[in-house]
C-alpha atoms as a PDB file:
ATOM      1  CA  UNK A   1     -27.787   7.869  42.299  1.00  0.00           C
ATOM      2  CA  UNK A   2     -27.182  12.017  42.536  1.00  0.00           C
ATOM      3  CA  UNK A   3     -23.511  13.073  42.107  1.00  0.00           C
ATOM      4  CA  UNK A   4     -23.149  15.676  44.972  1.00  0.00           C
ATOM      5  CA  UNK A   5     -20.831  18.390  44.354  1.00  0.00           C
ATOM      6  CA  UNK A   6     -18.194  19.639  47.044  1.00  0.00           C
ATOM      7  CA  UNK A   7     -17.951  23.042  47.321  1.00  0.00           C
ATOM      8  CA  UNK A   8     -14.814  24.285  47.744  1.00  0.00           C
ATOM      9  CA  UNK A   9     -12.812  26.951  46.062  1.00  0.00           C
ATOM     10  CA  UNK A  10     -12.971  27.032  42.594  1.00  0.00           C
ATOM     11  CA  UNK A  11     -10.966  25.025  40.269  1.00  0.00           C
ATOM     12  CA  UNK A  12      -8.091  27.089  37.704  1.00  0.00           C
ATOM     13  CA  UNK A  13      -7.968  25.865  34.533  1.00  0.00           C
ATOM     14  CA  UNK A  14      -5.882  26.449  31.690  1.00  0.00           C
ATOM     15  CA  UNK A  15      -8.392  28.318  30.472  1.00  0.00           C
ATOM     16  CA  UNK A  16      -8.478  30.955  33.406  1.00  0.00           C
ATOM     17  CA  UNK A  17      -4.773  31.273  33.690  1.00  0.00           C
ATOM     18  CA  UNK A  18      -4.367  32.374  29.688  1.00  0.00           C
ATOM     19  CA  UNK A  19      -4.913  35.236  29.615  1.00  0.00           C
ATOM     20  CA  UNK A  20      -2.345  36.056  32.430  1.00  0.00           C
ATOM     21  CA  UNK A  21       0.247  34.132  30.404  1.00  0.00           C
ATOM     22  CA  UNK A  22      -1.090  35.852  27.236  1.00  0.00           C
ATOM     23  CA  UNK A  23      -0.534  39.530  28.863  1.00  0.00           C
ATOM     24  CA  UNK A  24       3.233  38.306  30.054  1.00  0.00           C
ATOM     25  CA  UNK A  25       3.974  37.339  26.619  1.00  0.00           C
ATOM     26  CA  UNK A  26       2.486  40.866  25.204  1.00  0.00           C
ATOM     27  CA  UNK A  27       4.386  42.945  27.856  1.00  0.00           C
ATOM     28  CA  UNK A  28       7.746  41.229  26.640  1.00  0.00           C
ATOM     29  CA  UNK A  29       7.135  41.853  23.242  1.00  0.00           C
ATOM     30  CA  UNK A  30       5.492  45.387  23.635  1.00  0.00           C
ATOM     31  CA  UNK A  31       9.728  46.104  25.078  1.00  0.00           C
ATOM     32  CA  UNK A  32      11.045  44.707  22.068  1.00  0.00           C
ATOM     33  CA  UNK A  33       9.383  46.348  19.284  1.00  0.00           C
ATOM     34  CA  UNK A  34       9.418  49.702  21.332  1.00  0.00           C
ATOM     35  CA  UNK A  35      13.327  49.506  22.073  1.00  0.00           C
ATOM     36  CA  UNK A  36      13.402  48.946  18.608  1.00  0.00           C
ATOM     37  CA  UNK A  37      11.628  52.120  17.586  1.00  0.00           C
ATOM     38  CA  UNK A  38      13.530  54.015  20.245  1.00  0.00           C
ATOM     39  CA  UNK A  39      16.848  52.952  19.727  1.00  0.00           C
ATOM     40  CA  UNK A  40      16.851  52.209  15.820  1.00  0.00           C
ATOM     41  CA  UNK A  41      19.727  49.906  15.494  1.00  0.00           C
ATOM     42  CA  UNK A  42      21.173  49.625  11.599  1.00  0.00           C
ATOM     43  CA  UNK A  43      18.523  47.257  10.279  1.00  0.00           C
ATOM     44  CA  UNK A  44      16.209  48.100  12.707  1.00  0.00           C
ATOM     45  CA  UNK A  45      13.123  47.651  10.092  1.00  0.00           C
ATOM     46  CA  UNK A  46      12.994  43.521   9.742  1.00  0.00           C
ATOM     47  CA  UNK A  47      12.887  42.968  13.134  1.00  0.00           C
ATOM     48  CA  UNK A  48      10.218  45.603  14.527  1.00  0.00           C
ATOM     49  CA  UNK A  49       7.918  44.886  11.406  1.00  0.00           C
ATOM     50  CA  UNK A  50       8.053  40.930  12.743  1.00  0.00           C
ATOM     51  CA  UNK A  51       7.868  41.721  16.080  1.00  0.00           C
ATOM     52  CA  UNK A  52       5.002  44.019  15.460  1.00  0.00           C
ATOM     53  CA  UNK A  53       3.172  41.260  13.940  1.00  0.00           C
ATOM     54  CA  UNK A  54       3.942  38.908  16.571  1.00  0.00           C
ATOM     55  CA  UNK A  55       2.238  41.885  19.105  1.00  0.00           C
ATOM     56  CA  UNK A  56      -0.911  42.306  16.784  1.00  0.00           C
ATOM     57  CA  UNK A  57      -1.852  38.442  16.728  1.00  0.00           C
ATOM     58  CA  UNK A  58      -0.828  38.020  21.178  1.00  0.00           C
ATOM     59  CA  UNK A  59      -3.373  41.346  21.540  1.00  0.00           C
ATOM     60  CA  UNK A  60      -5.604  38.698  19.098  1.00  0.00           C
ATOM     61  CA  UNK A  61      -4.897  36.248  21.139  1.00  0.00           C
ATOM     62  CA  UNK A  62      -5.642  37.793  24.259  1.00  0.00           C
ATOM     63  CA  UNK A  63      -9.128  39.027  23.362  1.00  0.00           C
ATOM     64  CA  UNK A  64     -10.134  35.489  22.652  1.00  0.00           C
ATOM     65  CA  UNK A  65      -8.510  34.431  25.761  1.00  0.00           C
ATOM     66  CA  UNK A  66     -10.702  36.739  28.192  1.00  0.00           C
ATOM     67  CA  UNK A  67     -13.606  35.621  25.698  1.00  0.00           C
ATOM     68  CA  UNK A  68     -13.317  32.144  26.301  1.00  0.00           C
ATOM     69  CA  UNK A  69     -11.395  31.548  30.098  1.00  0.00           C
ATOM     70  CA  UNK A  70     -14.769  29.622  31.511  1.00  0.00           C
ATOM     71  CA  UNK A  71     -14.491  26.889  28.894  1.00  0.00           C
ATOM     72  CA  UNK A  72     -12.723  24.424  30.910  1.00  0.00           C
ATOM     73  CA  UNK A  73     -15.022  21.708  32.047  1.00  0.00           C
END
């Protein structure tokens, strides 16, 4: 017996939809850490240094998103 397929529009996966969610998460954080280098708050340092490393791995993050959004099944 042949499985036919029905064509139709195409199925979203997670996989399609992360980097959108990936790029929502990088614009919020992009704000933070540059309100924090605009406005320099006392003890401004901690916080942008973190944040900055949260924005380093999401742009990670997001490059292996847009590498792998066909890998849902």
């Amino acid at each position: 017996m042949v499985a036919v397929r029905k064509q139709g529009p195409p199925q979203t996966g997670w996989a399609a939809i992360r980097p959108v969610l990936v790029a929502f998460m990088i614009v919020a954080d992009a704000f933070t850490v540059a309100s924090l280098a605009i406005v320099r708050p006392e003890s401004w340092f901690a916080p942008f240094f973190g944040f900055g490393v949260v924005l380093i791995g999401l742009i990670w993050f997001e490059v292996w998103a847009i590498r792998h959004r066909h890998d849902d099944g």
